[in-house]
Protein backbone atom coordinates (compact mmCIF):
# COMPACT_ATOMS: atom_id res chain seq x y z
CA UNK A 1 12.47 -7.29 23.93
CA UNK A 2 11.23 -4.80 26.70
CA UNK A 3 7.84 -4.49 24.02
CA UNK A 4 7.15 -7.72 24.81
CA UNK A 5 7.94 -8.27 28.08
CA UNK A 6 5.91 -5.25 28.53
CA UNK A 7 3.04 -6.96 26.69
CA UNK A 8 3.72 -10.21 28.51
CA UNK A 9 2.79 -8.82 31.97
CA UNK A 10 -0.37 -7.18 30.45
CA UNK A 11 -1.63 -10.28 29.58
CA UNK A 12 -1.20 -11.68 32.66
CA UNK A 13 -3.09 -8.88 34.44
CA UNK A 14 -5.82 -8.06 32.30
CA UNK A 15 -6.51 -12.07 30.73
CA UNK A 16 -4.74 -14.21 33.41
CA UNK A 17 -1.76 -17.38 32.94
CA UNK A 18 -3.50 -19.51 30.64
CA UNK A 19 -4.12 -16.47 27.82
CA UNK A 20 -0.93 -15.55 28.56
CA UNK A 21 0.26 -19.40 27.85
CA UNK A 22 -1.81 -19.74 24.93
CA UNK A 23 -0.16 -16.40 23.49
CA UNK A 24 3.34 -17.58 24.35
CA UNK A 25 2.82 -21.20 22.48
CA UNK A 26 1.42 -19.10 19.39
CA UNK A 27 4.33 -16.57 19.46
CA UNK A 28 6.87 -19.44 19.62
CA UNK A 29 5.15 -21.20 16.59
CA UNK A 30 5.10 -18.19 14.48
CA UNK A 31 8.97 -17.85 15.48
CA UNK A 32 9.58 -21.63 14.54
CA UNK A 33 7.78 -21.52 11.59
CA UNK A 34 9.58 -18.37 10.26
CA UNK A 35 12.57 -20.07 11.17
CA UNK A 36 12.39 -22.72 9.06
CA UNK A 37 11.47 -20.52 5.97
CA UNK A 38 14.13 -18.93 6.32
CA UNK A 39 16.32 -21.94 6.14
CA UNK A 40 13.89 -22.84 3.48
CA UNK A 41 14.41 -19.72 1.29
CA UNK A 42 18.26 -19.78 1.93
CA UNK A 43 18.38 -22.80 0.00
CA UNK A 44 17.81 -21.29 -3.35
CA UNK A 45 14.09 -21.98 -3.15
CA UNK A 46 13.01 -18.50 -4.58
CA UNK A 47 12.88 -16.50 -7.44
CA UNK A 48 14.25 -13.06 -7.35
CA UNK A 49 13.32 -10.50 -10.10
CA UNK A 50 16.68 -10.63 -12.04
CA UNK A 51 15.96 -14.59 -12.35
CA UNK A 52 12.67 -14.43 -13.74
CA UNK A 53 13.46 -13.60 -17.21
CA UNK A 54 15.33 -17.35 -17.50
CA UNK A 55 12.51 -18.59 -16.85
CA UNK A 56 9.70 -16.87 -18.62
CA UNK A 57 8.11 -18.07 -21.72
CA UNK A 58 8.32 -14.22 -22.92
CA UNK A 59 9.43 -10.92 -20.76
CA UNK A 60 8.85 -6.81 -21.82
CA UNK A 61 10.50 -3.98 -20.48
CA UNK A 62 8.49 -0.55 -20.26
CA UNK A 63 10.59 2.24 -20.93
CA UNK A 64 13.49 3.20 -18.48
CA UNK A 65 12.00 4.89 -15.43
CA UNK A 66 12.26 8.76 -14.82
CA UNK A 67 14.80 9.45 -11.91
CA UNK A 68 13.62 9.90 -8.12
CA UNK A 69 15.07 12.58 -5.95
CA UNK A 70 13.87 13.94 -2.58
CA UNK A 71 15.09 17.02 -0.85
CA UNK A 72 15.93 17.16 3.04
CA UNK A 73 13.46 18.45 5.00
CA UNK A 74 14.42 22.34 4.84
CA UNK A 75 13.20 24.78 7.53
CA UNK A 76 10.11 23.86 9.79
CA UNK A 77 8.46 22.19 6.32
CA UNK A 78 8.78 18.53 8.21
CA UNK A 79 10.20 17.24 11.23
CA UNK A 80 14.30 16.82 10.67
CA UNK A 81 14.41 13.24 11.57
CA UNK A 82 12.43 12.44 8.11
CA UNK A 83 15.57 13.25 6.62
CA UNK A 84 16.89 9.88 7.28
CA UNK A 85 14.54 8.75 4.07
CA UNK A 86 15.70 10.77 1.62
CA UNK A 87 18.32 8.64 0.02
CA UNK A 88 16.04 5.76 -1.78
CA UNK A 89 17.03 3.38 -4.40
CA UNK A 90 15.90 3.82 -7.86
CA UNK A 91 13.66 1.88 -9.14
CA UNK A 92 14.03 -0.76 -11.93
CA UNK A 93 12.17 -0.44 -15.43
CA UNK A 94 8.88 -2.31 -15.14
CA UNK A 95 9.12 -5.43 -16.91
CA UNK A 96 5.84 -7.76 -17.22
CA UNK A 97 6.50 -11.24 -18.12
CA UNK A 98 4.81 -14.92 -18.35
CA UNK A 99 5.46 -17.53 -16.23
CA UNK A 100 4.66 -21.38 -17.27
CA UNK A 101 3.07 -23.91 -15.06
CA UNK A 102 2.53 -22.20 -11.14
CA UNK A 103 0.89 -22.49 -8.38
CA UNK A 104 -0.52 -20.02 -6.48
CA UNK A 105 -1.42 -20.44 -2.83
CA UNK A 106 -2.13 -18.76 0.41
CA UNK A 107 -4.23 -15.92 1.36
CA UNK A 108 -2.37 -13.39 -0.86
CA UNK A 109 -2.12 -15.67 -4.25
CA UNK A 110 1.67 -16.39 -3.98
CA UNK A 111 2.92 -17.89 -6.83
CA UNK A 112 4.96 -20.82 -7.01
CA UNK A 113 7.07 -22.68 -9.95
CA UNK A 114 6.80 -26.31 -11.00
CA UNK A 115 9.76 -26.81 -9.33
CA UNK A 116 8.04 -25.29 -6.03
CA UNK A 117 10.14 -22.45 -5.92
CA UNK A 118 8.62 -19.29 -4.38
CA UNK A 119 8.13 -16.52 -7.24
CA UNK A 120 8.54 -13.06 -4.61
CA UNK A 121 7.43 -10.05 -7.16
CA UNK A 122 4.39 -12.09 -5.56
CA UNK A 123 5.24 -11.62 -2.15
CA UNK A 124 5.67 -8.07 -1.78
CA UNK A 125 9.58 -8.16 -3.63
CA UNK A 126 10.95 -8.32 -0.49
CA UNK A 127 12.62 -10.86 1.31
CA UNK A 128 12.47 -9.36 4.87
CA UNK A 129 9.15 -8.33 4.29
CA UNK A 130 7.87 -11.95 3.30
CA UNK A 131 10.01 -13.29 5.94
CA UNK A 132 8.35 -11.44 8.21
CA UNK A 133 5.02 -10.96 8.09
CA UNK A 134 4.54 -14.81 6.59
CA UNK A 135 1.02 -15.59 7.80
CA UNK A 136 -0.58 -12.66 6.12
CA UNK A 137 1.02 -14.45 2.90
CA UNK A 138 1.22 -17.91 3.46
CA UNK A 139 -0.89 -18.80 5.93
CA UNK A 140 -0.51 -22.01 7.56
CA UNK A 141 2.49 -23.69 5.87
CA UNK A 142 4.11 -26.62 6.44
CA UNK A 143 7.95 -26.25 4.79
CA UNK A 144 9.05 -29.79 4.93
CA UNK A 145 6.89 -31.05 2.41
CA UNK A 146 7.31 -28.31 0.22
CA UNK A 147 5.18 -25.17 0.89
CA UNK A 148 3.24 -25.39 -2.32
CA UNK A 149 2.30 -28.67 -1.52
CA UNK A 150 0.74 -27.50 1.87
CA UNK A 151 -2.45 -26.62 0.03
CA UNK A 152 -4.68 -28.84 -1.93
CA UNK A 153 -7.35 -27.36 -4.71
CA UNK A 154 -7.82 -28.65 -8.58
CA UNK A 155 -8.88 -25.75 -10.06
CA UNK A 156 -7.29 -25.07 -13.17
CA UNK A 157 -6.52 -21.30 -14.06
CA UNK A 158 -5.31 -20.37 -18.11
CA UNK A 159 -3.80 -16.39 -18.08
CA UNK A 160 -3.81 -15.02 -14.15
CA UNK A 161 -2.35 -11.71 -13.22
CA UNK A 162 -2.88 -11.42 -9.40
CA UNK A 163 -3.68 -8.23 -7.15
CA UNK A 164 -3.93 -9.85 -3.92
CA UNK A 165 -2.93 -7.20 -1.18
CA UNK A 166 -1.27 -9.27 1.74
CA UNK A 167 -1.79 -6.11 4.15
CA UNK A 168 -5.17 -6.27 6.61
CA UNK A 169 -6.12 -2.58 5.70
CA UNK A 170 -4.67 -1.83 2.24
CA UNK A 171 -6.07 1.71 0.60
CA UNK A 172 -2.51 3.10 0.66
CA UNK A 173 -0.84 -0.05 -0.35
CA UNK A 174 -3.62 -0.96 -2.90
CA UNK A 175 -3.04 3.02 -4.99
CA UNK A 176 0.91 3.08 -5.03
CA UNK A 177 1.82 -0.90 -5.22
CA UNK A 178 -1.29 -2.57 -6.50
CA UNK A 179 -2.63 -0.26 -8.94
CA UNK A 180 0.33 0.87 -11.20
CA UNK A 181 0.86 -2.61 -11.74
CA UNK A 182 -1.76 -2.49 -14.41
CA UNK A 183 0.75 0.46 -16.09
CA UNK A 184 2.65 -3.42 -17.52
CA UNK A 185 -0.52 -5.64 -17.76
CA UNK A 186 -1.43 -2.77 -20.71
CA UNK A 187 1.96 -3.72 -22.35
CA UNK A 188 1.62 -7.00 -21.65
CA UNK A 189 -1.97 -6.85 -23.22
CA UNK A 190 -0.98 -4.29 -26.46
CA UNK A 191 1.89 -7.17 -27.42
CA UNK A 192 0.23 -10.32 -27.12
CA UNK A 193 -3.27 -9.17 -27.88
CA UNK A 194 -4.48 -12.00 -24.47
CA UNK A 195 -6.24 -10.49 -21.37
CA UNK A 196 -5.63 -12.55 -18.34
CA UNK A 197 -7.89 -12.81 -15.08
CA UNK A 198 -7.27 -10.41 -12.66
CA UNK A 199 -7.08 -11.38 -9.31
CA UNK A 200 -8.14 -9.42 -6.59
CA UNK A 201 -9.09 -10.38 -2.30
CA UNK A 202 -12.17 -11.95 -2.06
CA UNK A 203 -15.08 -9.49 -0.64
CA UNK A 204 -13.16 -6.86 -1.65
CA UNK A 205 -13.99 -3.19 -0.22
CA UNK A 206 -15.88 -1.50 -2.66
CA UNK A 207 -12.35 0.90 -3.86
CA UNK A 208 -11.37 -2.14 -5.24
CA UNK A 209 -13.77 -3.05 -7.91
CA UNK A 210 -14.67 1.00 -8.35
CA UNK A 211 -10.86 1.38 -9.09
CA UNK A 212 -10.40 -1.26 -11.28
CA UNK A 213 -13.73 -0.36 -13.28
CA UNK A 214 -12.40 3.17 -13.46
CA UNK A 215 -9.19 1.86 -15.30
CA UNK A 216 -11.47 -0.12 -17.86
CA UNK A 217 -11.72 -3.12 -16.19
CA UNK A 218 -14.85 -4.33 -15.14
CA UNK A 219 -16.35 -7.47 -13.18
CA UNK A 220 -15.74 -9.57 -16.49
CA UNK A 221 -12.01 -9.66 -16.42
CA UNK A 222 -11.64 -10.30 -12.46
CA UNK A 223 -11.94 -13.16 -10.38
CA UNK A 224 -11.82 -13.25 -6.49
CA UNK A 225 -9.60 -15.13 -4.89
CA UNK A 226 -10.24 -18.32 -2.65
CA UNK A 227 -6.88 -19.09 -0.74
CA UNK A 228 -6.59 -22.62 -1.62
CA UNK A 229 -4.74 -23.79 -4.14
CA UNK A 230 -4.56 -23.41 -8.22
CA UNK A 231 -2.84 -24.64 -10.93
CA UNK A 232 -2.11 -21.65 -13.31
CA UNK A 233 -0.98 -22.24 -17.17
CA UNK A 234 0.34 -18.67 -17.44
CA UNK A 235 1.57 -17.06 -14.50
CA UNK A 236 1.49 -13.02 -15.84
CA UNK A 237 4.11 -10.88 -13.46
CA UNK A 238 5.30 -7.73 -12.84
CA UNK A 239 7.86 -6.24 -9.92
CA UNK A 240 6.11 -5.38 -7.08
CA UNK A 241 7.63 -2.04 -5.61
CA UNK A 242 6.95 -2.05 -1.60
CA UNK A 243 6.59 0.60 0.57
CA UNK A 244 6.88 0.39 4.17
CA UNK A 245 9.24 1.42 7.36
CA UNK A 246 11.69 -1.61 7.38
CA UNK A 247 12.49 -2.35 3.62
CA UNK A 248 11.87 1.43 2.31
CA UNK A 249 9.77 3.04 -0.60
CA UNK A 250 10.25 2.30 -3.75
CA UNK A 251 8.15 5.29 -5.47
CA UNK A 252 7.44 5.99 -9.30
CA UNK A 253 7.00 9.11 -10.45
CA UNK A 254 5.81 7.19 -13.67
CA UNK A 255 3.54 5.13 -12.12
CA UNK A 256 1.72 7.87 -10.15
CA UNK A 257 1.90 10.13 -13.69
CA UNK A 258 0.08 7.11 -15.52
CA UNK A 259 -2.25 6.42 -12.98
CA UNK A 260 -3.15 9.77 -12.24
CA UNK A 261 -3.57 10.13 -16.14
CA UNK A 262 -5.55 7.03 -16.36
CA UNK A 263 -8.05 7.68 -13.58
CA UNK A 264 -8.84 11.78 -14.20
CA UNK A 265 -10.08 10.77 -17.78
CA UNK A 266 -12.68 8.82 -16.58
CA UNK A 267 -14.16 11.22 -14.29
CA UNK A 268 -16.19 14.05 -15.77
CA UNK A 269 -15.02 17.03 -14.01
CA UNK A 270 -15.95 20.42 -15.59
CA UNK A 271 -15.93 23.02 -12.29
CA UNK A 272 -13.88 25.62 -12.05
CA UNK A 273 -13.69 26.08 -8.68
CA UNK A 274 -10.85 24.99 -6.59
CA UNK A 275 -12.01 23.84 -3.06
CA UNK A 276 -10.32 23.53 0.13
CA UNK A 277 -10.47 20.11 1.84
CA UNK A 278 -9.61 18.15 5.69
CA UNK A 279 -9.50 14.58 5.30
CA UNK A 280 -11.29 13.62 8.53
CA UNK A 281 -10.28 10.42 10.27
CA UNK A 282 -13.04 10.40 12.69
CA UNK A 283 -14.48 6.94 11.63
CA UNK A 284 -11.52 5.47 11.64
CA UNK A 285 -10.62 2.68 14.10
CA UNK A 286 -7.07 3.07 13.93
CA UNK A 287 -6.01 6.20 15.88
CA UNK A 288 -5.24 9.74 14.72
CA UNK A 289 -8.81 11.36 15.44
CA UNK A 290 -8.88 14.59 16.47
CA UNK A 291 -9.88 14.85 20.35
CA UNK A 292 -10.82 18.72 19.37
CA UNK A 293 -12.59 18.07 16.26
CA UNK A 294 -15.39 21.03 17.10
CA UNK A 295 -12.99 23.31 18.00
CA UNK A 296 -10.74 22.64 14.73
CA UNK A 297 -13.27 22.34 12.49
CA UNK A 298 -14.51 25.56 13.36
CA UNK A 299 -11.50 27.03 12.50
CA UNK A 300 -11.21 25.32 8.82
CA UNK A 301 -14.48 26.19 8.24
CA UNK A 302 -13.65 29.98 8.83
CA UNK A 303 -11.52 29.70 6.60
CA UNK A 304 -13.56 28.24 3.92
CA UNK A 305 -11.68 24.33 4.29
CA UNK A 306 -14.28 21.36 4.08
CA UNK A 307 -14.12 18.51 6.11
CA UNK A 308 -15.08 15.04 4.09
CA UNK A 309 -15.04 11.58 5.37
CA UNK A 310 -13.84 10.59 1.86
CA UNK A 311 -14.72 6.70 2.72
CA UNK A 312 -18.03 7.78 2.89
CA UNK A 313 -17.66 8.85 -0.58
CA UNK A 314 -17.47 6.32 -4.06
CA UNK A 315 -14.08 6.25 -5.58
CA UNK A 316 -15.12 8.09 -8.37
CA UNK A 317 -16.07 10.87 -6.43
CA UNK A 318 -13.14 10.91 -4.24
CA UNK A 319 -10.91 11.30 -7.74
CA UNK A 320 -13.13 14.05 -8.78
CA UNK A 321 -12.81 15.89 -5.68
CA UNK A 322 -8.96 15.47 -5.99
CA UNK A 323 -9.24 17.02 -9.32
CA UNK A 324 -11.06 20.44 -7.99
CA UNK A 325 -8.84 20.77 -4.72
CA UNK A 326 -5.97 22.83 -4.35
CA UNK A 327 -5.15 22.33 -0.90
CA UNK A 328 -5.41 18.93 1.27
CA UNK A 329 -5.38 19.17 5.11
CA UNK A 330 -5.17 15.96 7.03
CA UNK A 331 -3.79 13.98 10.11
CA UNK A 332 -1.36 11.04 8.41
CA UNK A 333 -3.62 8.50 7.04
CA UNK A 334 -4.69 6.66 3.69
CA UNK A 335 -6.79 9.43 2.83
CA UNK A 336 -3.79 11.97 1.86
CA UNK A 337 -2.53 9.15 -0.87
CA UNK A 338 -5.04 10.42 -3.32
CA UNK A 339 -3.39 13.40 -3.79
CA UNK A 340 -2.23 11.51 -6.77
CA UNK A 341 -4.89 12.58 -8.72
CA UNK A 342 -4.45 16.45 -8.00
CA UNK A 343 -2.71 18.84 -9.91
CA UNK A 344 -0.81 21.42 -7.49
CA UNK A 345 -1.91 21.49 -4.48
CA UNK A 346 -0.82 22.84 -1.09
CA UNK A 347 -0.58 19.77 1.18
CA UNK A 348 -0.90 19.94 5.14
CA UNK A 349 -0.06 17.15 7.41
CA UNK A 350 -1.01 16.75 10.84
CA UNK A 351 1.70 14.75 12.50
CA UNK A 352 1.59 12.78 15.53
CA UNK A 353 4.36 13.24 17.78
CA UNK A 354 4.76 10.12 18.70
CA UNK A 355 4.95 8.42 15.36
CA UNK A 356 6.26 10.28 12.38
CA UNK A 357 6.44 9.01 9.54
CA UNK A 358 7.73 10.02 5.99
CA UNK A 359 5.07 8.47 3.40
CA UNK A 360 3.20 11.92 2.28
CA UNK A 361 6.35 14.25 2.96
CA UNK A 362 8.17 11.90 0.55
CA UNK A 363 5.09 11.09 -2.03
CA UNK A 364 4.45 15.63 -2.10
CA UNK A 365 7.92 16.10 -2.60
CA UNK A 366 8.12 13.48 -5.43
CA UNK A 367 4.82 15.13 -7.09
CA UNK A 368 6.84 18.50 -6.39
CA UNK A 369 3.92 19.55 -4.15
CA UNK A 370 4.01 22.51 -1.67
CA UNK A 371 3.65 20.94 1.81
CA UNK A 372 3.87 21.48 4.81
CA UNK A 373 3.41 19.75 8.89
CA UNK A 374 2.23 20.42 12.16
CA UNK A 375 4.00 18.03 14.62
CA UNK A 376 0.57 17.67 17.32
CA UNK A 377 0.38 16.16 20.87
CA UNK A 378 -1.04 12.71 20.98
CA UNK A 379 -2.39 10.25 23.80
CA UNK A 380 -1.58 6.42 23.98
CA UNK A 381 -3.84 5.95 20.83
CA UNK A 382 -2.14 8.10 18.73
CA UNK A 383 -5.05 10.23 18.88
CA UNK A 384 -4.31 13.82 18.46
CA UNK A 385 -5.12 17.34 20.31
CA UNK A 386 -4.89 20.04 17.58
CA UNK A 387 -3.69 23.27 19.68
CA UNK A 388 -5.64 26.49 16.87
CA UNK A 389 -2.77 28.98 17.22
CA UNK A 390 -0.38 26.67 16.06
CA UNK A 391 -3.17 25.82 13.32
CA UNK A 392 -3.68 29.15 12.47
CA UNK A 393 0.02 30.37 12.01
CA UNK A 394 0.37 27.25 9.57
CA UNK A 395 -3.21 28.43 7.31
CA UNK A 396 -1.87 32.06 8.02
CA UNK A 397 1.67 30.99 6.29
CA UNK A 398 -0.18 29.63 3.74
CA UNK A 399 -2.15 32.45 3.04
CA UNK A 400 -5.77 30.58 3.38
């Protein structure tokens, strides 16, 4: 409440009443609206993943998933509080299965029954989550009459799987949710012989496409989505396993081991040498630059690390380098999620102090990685001022 009351008075300084009056209305619209889903979804009108099999034409289970385990942050490895994530759930065996007569709307492709019931393995598996953050799935909805029936479209659709990313800047999200989805659209495909559409954002960034042709699937077998609305024969589905601060993360060892798998054979890789990499955030427009990049980089480069702007780089390329390294240095960011497609490396992450948070502690340990942090001073931006001798002792410990 103080957040926004704090944001509140900005508004009125910096933009005046009537922004601050048009930002009120909106706020108490987006509060009604997700209101009344939640009265809406209370009423039975979803479908959870234990209900989906009753009403499948046909569901497969892949094989039972290996267990998860994280250890507690041990020594000054990580920040203590990151403990607090360590206990996850398991997750459930993948199952892919085929849904009969849907609808799929919004700007994220949710699916809906015949019966207008809201399908949420397409709507990030998570109640809260959905609840929540609405818009970025929904869009404009109107609930009374039925939110499938708030969008109107003809098109016709046979076999669909959809890979519609409801987040604004995904590359994370699209490698450990999106991605290992395709581990059951391979099972699906091996048992009924049928390959479906895949459906990805429209004007997707160019990871997208370069991942998916990667994994064998070219431009043929996908089809851009245009939230409106569809009529789908076959709805193909999978459980969607979210990651994020509020509902948890619900990490596969087996999907990172088949992805990893799937995307080092095809990239030709035949060096030998292992390289040294920072994963610069410097062109990013979302905080964590380094205010002392010079002076930093100076230092890694002593000591024989490369910086790469790895965005700057096809995906291809990015894998390959992945391949080679054998230690990744990096503030928190996207970037540090390919370490996926290493084999061993050391892992560094530059913390800032004023937001830690547990998503490559967690994904190293899982991988059984050697990492390691440096907690670093930050300014309102959460941009971050890299002191060397506290640099140095870390590269020191690790013997670079």
């Amino acid at each position: 409440m103080i957040n926004k009351y704090n944001r509140a008075i900005k508004i009125l300084h910096e933009d005046g009443p009537v922004r601050l009056a048009e930002e009120t209305i909106s706020y108490l619209h987006y509060k009604y609206q997700q209101r009344l889903l939640r009265n809406y979804l209370s009423d039975g009108n979803i479908i959870m993943d234990e209900v989906l099999q009753n009403i499948s034409n046909q569901i497969w289970y892949l094989d039972e998933e290996s267990m998860v385990e994280y250890t507690e942050p041990i020594g000054d490895r990580a920040p203590a509080n990151l403990a607090q994530y360590s206990l996850q759930p398991q997750p459930d065996s993948r199952f892919i299965c085929e849904v009969p007569s849907c609808r799929l709307v919004g700007p994220s492709a949710v699916g809906f029954t015949a019966n207008d019931e809201l399908i949420l393995a397409t709507a990030s598996g998570d109640k809260t989550t959905l609840i929540k953050r609405f818009p970025l799935f929904l869009g404009e909805i109107s609930i009374k009459s039925g939110i499938s029936q708030s969008y109107r479209g003809s098109e016709q659709l046979d076999y669909v799987f959809p890979l519609v990313p409801f987040y604004n800047q995904y590359y994370y999200h699209w490698i450990v949710e999106y991605l290992p989805k395709l581990r059951a659209l391979e099972k699906y495909e091996q048992e009924t012989g049928i390959e479906p559409d895949i459906l990805i954002p429209a004007d997707p960034p160019s990871f997208v496409t370069e991942s998916l042709s990667l994994l064998g699937y070219g431009s043929d077998r996908w089809r851009e989505w245009n939230p409106a609305n569809y009529s789908v024969n076959h709805l193909i589905v999978t459980n969607h396993r979210n990651h994020n601060m509020t509902s948890g993360f619900l990490h596969s060892l087996d999907d990172y081991e088949w992805l990893r798998k799937q995307m080092r054979s095809g990239v030709n890789s035949t060096s030998k040498n292992r390289r040294k990499i920072y994963i610069s955030r410097q062109q990013s427009d979302r905080g964590r630059k380094i205010l002392n990049y010079e002076q930093m980089t100076e230092e890694l480069v002593s000591r024989g690390i490369e910086p790469l702007i790895m965005e700057s780089l096809s995906f291809a390329k990015q894998v390959k380098i992945m391949m080679e390294a054998d230690m990744i240095i990096g503030p928190h960011g996207a970037g540090l999620v390919n370490m996926i497609f290493s084999d061993n490396p050391k892992v560094i992450e530059l913390l800032p102090e004023n937001d830690l948070r547990p998503h490559f502690y967690m994904l190293s340990d899982l991988l059984d990685f050697d990492y390691d942090s440096l907690v670093v001073e930050t300014d309102d931006q959460t941009n971050m001022l890299i002191h060397t001798q506290g640099l140095s002792t870390l590269l020191d410990k690790a013997n670079v």
